[in-house]
Protein backbone atom coordinates (compact mmCIF):
# COMPACT_ATOMS: atom_id res chain seq x y z
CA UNK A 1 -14.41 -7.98 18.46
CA UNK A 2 -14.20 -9.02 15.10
CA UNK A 3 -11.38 -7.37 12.76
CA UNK A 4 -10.45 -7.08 9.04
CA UNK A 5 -12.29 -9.65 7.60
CA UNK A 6 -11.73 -10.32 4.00
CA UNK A 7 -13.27 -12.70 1.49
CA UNK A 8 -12.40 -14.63 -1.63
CA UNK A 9 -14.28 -16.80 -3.63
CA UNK A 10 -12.64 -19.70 -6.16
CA UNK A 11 -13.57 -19.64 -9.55
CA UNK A 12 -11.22 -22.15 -10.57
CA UNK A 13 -12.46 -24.55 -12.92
CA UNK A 14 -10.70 -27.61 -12.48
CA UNK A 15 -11.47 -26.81 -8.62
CA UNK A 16 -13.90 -29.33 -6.67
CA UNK A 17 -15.09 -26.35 -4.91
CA UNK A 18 -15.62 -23.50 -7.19
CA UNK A 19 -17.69 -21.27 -6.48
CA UNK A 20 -17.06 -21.72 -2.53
CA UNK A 21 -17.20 -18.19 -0.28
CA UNK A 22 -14.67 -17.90 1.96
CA UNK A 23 -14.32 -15.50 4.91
CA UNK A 24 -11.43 -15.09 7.34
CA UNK A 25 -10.56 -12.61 9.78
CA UNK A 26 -8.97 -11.54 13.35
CA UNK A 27 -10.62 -12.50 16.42
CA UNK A 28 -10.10 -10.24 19.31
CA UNK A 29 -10.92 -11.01 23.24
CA UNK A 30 -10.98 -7.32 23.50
CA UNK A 31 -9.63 -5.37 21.95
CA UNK A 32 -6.96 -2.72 22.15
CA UNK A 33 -6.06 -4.86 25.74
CA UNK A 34 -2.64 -5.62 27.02
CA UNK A 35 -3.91 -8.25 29.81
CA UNK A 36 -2.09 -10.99 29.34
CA UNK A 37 -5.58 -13.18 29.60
CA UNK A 38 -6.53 -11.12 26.15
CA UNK A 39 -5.71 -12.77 23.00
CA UNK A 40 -6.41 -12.49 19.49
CA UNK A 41 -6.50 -15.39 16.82
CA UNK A 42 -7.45 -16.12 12.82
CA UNK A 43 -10.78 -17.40 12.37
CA UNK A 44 -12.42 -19.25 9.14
CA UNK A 45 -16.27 -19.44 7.47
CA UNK A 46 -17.38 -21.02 4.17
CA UNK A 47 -20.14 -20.74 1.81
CA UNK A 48 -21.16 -23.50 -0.55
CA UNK A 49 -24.85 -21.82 -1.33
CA UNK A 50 -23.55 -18.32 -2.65
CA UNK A 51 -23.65 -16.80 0.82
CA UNK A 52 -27.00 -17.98 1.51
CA UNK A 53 -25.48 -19.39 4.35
CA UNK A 54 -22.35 -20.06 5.86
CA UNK A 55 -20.29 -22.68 8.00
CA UNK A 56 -19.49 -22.09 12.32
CA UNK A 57 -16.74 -20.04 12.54
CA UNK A 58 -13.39 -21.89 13.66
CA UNK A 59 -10.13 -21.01 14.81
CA UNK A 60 -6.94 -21.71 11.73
CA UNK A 61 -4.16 -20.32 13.73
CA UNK A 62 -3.05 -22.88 15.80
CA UNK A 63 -1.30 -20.37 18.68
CA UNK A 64 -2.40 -16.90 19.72
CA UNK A 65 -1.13 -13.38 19.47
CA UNK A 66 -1.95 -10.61 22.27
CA UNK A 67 -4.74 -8.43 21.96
CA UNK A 68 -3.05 -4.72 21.94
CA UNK A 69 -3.27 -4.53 18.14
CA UNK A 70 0.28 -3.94 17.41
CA UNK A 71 2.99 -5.94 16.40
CA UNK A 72 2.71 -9.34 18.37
CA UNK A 73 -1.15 -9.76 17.58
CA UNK A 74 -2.51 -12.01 14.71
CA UNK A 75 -3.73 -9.98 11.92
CA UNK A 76 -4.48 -9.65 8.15
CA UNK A 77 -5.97 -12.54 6.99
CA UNK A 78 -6.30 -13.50 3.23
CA UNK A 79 -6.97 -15.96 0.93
CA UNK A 80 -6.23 -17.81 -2.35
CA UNK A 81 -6.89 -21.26 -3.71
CA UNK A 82 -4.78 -23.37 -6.06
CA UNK A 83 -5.89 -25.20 -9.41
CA UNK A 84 -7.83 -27.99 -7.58
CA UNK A 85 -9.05 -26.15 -4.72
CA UNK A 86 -6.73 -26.10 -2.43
CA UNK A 87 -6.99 -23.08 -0.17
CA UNK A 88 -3.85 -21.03 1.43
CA UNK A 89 -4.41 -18.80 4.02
CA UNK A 90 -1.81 -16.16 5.08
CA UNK A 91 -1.58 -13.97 7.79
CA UNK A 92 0.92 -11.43 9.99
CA UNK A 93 1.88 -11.62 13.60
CA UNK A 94 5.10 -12.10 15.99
CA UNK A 95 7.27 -10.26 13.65
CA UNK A 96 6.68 -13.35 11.10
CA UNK A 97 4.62 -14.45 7.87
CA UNK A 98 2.20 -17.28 8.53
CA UNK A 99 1.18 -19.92 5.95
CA UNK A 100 -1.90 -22.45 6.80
CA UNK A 101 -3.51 -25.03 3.65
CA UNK A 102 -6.56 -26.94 3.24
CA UNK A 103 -7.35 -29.29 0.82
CA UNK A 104 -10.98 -30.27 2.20
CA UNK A 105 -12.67 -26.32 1.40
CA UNK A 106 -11.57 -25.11 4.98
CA UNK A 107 -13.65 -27.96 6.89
CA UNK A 108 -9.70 -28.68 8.52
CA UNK A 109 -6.52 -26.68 8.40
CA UNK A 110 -2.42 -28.28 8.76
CA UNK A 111 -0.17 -26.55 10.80
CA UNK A 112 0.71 -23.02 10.96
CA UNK A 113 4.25 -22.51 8.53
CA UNK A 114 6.01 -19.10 9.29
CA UNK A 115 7.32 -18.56 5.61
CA UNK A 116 9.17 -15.01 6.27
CA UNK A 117 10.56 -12.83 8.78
CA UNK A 118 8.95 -9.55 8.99
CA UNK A 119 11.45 -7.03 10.06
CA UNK A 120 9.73 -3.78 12.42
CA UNK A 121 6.59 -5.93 11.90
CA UNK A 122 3.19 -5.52 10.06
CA UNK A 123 1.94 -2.22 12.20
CA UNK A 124 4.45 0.40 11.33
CA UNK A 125 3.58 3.75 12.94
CA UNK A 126 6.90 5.75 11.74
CA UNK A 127 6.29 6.89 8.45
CA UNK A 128 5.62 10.79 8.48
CA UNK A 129 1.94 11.77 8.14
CA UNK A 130 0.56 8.26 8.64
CA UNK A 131 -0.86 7.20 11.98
CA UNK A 132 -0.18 3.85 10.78
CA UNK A 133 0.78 1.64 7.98
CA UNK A 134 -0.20 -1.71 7.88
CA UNK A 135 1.63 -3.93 5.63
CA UNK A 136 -0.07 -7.37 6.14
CA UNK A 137 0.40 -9.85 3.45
CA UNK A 138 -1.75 -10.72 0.60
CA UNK A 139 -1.80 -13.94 -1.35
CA UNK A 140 -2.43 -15.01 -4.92
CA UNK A 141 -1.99 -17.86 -7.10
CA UNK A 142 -1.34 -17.92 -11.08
CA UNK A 143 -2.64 -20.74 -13.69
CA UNK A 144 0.28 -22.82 -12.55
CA UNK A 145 -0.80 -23.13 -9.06
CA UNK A 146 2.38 -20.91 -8.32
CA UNK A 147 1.50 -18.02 -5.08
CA UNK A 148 2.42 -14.98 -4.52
CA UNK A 149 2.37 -13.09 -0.90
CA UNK A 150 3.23 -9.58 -0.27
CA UNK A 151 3.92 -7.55 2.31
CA UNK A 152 6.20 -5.02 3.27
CA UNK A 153 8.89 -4.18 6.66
CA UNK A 154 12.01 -2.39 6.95
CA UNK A 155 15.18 -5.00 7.03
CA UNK A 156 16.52 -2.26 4.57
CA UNK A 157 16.19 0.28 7.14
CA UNK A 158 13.39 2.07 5.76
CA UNK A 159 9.70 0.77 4.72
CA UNK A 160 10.14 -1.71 1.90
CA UNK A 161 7.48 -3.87 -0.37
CA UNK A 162 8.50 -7.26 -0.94
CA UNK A 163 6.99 -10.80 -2.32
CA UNK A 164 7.43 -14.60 -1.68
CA UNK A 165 7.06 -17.39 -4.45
CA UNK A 166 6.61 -20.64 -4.74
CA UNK A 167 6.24 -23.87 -7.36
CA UNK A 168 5.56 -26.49 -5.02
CA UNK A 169 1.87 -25.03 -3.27
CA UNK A 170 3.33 -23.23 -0.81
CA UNK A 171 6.01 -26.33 0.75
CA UNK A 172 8.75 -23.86 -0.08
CA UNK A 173 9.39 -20.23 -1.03
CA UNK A 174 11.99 -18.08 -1.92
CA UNK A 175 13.62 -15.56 -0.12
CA UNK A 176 11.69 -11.95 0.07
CA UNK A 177 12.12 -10.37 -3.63
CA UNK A 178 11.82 -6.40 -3.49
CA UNK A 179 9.04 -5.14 -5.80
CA UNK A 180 10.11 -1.92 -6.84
CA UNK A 181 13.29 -0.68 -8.55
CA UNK A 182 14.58 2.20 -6.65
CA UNK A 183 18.04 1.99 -5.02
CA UNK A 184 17.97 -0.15 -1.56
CA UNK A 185 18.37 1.69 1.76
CA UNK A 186 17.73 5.35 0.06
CA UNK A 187 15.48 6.37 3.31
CA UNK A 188 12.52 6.35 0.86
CA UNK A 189 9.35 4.55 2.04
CA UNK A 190 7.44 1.81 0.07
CA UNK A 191 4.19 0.28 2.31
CA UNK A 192 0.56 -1.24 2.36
CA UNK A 193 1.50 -3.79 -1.11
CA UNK A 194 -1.70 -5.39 -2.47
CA UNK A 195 -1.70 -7.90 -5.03
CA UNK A 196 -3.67 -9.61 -8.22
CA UNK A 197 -4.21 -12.40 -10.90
CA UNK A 198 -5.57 -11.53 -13.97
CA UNK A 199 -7.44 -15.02 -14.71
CA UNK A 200 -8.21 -14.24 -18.90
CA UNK A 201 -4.47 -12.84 -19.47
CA UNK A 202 -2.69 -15.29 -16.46
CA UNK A 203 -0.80 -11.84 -15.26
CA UNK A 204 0.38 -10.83 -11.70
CA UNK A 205 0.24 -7.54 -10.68
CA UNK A 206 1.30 -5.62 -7.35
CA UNK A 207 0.61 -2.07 -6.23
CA UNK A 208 1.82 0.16 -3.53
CA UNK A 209 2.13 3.48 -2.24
CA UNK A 210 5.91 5.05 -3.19
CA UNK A 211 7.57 7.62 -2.30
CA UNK A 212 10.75 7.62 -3.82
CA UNK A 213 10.06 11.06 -5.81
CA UNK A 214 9.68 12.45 -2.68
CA UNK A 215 13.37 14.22 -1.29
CA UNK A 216 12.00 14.66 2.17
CA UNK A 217 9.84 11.04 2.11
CA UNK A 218 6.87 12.91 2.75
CA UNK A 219 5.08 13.23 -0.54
CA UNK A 220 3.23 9.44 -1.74
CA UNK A 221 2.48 8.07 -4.91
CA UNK A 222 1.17 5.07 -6.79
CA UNK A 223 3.05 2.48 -8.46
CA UNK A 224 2.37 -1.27 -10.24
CA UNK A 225 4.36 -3.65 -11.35
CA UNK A 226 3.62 -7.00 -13.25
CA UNK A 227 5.25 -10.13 -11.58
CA UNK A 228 7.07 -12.49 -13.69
CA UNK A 229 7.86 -15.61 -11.37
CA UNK A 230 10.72 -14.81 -9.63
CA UNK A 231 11.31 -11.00 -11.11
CA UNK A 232 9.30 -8.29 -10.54
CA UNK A 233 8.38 -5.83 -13.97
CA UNK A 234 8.92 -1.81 -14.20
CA UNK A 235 7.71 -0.15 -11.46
CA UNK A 236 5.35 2.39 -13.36
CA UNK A 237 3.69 6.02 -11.46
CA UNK A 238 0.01 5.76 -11.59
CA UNK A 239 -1.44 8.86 -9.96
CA UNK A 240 -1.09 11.77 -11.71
CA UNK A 241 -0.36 14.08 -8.75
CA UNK A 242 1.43 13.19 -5.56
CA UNK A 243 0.09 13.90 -2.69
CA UNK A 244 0.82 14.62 1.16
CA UNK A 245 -0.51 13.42 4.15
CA UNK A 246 0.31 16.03 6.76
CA UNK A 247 -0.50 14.85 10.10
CA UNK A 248 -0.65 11.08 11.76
CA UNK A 249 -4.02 13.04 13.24
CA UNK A 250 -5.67 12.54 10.17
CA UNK A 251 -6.64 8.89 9.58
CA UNK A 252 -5.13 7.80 6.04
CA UNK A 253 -7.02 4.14 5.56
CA UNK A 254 -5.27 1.02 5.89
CA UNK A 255 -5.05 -0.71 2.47
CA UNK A 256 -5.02 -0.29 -1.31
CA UNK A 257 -7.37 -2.56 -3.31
CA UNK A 258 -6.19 -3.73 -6.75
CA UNK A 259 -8.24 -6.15 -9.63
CA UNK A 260 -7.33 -7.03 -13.12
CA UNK A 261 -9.40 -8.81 -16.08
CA UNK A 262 -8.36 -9.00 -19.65
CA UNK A 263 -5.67 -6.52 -19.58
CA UNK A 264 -7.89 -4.28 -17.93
CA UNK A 265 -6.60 -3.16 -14.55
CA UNK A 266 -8.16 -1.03 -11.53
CA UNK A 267 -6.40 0.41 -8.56
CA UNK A 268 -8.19 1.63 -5.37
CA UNK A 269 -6.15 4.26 -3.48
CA UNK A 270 -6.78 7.02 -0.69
CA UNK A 271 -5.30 10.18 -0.89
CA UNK A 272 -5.29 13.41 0.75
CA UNK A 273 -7.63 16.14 -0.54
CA UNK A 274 -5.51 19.45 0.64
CA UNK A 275 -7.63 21.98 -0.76
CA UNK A 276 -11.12 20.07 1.45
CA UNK A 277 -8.96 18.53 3.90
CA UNK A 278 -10.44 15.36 3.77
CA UNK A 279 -8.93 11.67 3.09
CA UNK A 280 -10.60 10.66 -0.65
CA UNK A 281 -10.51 7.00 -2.75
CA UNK A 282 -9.96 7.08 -6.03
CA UNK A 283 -9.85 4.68 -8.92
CA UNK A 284 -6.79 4.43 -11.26
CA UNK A 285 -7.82 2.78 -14.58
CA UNK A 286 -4.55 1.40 -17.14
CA UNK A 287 -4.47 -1.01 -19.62
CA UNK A 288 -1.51 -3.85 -19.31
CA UNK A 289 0.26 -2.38 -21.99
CA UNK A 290 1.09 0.62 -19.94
CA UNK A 291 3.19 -1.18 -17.76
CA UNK A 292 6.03 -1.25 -20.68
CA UNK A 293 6.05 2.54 -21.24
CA UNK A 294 8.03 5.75 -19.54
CA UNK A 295 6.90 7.24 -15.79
CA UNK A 296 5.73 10.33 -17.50
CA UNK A 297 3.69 12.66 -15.77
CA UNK A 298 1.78 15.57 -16.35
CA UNK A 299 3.28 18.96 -14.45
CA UNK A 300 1.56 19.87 -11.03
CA UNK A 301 2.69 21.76 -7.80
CA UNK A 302 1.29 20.83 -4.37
CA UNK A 303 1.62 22.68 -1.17
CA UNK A 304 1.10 21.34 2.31
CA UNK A 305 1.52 22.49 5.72
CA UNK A 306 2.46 19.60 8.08
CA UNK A 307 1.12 20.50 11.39
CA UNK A 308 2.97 18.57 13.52
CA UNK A 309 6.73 19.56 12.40
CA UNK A 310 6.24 23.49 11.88
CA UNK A 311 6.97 22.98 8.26
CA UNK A 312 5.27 23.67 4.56
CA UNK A 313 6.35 20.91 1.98
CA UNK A 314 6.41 22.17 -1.82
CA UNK A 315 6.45 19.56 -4.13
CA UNK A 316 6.26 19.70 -8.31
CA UNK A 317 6.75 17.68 -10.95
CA UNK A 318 7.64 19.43 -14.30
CA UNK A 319 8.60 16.28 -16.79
CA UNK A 320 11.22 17.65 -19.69
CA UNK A 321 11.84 21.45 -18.43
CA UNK A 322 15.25 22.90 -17.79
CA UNK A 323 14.46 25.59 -15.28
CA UNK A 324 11.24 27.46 -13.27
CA UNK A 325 10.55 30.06 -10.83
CA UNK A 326 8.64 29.56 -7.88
CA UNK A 327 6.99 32.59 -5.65
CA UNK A 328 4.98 33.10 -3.12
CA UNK A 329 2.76 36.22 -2.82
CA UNK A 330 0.45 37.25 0.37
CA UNK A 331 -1.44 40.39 -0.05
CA UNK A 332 0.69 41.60 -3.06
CA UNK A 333 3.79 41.12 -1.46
CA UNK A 334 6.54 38.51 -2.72
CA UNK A 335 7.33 36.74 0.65
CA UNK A 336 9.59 33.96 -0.70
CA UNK A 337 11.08 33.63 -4.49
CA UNK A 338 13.63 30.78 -5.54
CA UNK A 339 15.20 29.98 -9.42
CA UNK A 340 15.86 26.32 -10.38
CA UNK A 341 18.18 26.16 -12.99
CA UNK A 342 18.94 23.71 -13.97
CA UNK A 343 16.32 21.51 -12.76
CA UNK A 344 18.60 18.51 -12.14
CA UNK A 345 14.92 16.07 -12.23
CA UNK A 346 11.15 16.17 -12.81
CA UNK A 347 10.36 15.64 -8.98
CA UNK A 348 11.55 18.87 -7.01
CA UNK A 349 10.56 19.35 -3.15
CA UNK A 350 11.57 22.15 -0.67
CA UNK A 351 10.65 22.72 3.13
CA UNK A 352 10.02 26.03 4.80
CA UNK A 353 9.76 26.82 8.32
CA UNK A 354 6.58 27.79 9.44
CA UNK A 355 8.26 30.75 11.27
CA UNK A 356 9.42 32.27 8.48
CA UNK A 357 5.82 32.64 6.84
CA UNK A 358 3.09 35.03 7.79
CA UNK A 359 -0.31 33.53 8.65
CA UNK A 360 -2.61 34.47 5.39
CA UNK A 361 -3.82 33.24 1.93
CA UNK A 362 -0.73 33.08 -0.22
CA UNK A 363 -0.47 32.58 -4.28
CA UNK A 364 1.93 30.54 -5.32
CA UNK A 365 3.17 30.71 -8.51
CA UNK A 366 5.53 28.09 -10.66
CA UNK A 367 6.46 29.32 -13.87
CA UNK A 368 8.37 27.52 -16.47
CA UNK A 369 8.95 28.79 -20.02
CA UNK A 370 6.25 30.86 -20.35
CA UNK A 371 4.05 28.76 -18.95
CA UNK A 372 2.31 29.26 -15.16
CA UNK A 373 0.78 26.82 -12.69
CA UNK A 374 -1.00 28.45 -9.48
CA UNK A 375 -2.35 27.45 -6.24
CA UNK A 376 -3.64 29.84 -3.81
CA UNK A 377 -2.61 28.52 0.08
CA UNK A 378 -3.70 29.49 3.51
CA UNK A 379 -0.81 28.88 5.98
CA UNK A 380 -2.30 28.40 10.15
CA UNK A 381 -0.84 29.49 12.82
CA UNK A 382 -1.20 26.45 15.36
C-alpha cells in the first residue's frame, strides 16, 4: 500500500535540475499490520520530461519502521531542493526527525540524519475532537539555501508547533524553535504545521491550527507567522470564526496546505460545518502586510454539542465590548441565561452538561450593547 505521497518540483534557476518532478512517499507491506515481518519504508521517483514519465521507484530510508501506522512507522515524506539542486528529503518515524540529501536529482541518497527528537511522536490521537493529528514535518529552503522543517509534539506537555534551521544545507540545525507566541505549557494545543517560500518576495511563512483562544482547548483556529531565520514573526488569527470539532468519529483531514507568491498568500484549511455537519476546506486569502497588524476579529458565537463527553461548548468572540448577555430559549421558555460583565477578553467559552438541557431546537441569543447575534441549535439526546 502506498501512503501520503507528496510532490515538489525545483524551479531554481541556478539549479542543474530545474524543472525536475519529484515524488516521495510511505511504502507499506500491509498496512494497518503489527506482524513483525510487516514493515513500512520512504520511497523516491523523478521526472525529468514534465511527468511524462518517471524514474523506478527506490527505497531513501536506509532502515524500516513497522507497519501499524502509528508512531514507530516511517511516514510523511517531503521535499525541498537547495540553490544548485540539491534535494533534502525529510520524514517522521521512531519518535525522531529524519534528514536524507542528494546532490545527483535523487538517482542516490547519503545516510539517514535524525535531526530532532519528536516528543509523543508524529500520530497524536489525544487532542479532543480529532481522531488524529498528524504532525509530520515539512521542509523548505529560502534564496540562501537556508531550510526550514516543521513539525509539531508535545515536550511542553501539550501539542506544540515547532521549526529547525540551518546555514550549512542541512549538516547542522538548531534546536526546535516554537512558532507561535502564546505562553509555554498553557494546556493549549498547536498541531498539523505546514510551511512555505515565497520565491518573488524570499519570505517564509508557517501555518497551523491554534487553539489558544479556546479556555477548554476544544475550539481551533488558524494562525501564520513569517519566519525570520532563527525567530519566528507575530502569530496572526486567520479564520474569521473558530470552529469545533466535536467527535474523534468524525474524520477531520490530516494536513493544512499553505502557498505564497509576491506577497500574495493562500491557506488551505478544514473545518467543521456545525449547522450541515460535514468536515469543509476553505481558502484563506491575506496579503504579507497583514502579518504586521492586530488579531482583530469580527464578533461570532458558535455552539456545539460534543457527543462523546455529554457536553455543549459555547464559544464567542466579541473584539472591544465590555459586557453581553447570553440566553437560551426552547419553545419560548428561557432555559439557561448568564451576564458577562466585565468581559475580561474577546474569546469567551462555557460548557454545559448535556443533562441539564432538554432535547429540542433552542435560540440562542448574545446580546451586547444593543446589538444581537443568534443561532438557532438542536441539542440530541444520544
Amino acid at each position: 500500500m502506498q501512503d501520503k505521497p507528496w510532490f515538489y518540483v525545483d524551479e531554481g534557476k541556478k539549479s542543474k535540475f530545474r524543472d525536475c518532478i519529484y515524488v516521495a512517499w510511505t511504502e507499506f507491506d500491509k498496512y494497518g499490520s503489527r506482524l513483525p515481518e510487516d514493515s513500512s519504508r520512504i520511497r523516491f521517483s523523478a521526472s525529468s520530461d514534465g511527468g511524462s514519465s518517471f524514474s523506478e521507484a527506490i527505497t531513501v530510508s536506509d532502515s524500516c519502521g513497522d507497519a501499524a501506522d502509528e508512531d514507530n512507522t516511517l511516514e510523511g515524506a517531503t521535499m525541498a531542493t537547495g540553490i544548485h539542486g540539491e534535494l533534502y528529503l525529510v520524514w517522521a518515524g521512531k519518535g525522531k526527525i529524519w534528514l536524507d540529501v542528494s546532490t545527483d536529482g535523487g538517482k542516490s541518497w547519503g545516510k539517514d540524519k535524525a535531526i530532532a527528537e519528536q516528543r509523543g511522536s508524529w500520530n497524536t490521537e489525544d487532542i479532543l475532537g480529532l481522531m488524529r493529528s498528524n504532525s509530520m514535518p515539512f521542509i523548505t529552503s529560502d534564496a540562501k539555501g537556508c531550510l526550514y522543517v516543521v513539525f509539531g509534539d508535545n515536550r511542553n506537555g501539550d501539542q506544540d508547533v515547532y521549526y529547525l534551521y540551518s546555514e550549512n544545507k542541512g549538516k547542522s540545525f538548531t534546536s526546535p524553535i516554537r512558532l507561535h507566541n502564546d505562553k509555554v505549557g498553557n494546556g493549549k494545543d498547536q498541531f498539523m504545521p505546514a510551511i512555505c517560500y515565497d520565491q518573488k518576495k524570499k519570505n517564509v511563512y508557517a501555518a497551523w491550527y491554534d487553539r489558544r483562544n479556546s479556555e477548554y482547548n476544544g475550539y481551533t483556529d488558524v494562525y501564520i507567522a513569517q519566519l525570520h531565520g532563527k525567530k519566528p514573526g507575530n502569530s496572526v488569527r486567520v479564520n474569521a470564526e473558530s470552529f469545533c470539532v466535536p467527535s474523534p468519529k468524525i474524520f477531520f483531514g490530516d494536513y493544512l496546505g499553505v502557498a505564497a507568491a509576491k506577497d500574495e498568500i493562500r491557506i488551505a484549511y478544514a473545518l467543521y460545518d456545525s449547522e450541515k455537519d460535514i468536515v469543509t476546506v476553505h481558502i484563506a486569502g491575506l496579503q504579507a502586510k497583514a502579518l504586521k497588524a492586530q488579531n482583530i476579529t469580527q464578533p461570532f458565537l458558535q455552539i456545539d454539542q460534543l457527543k462523546d463527553t455529554g457536553l455543549v461548548y459555547i464559544h464567542f468572540n466579541l473584539p472591544g465590548y465590555k459586557s453581553c448577555t447570553l440566553e437560551m430559549l426552547r419553545g419560548g421558555q428561557m432555559i439557561y441565561k448568564q451576564l458577562f460583565n466585565p468581559l475580561v477578553s474577546a474569546d469567551n467559552e462555557i460548557q454545559i452538561p448535556l443533562q441539564k438541557l432538554p432535547a429540542g431546537v433552542y435560540k440562542v441569543t448574545l446580546s451586547f450593547k444593543g446589538k444581537k447575534i443568534e443561532r438557532d441549535f438542536y441539542i440530541e439526546r444520544m
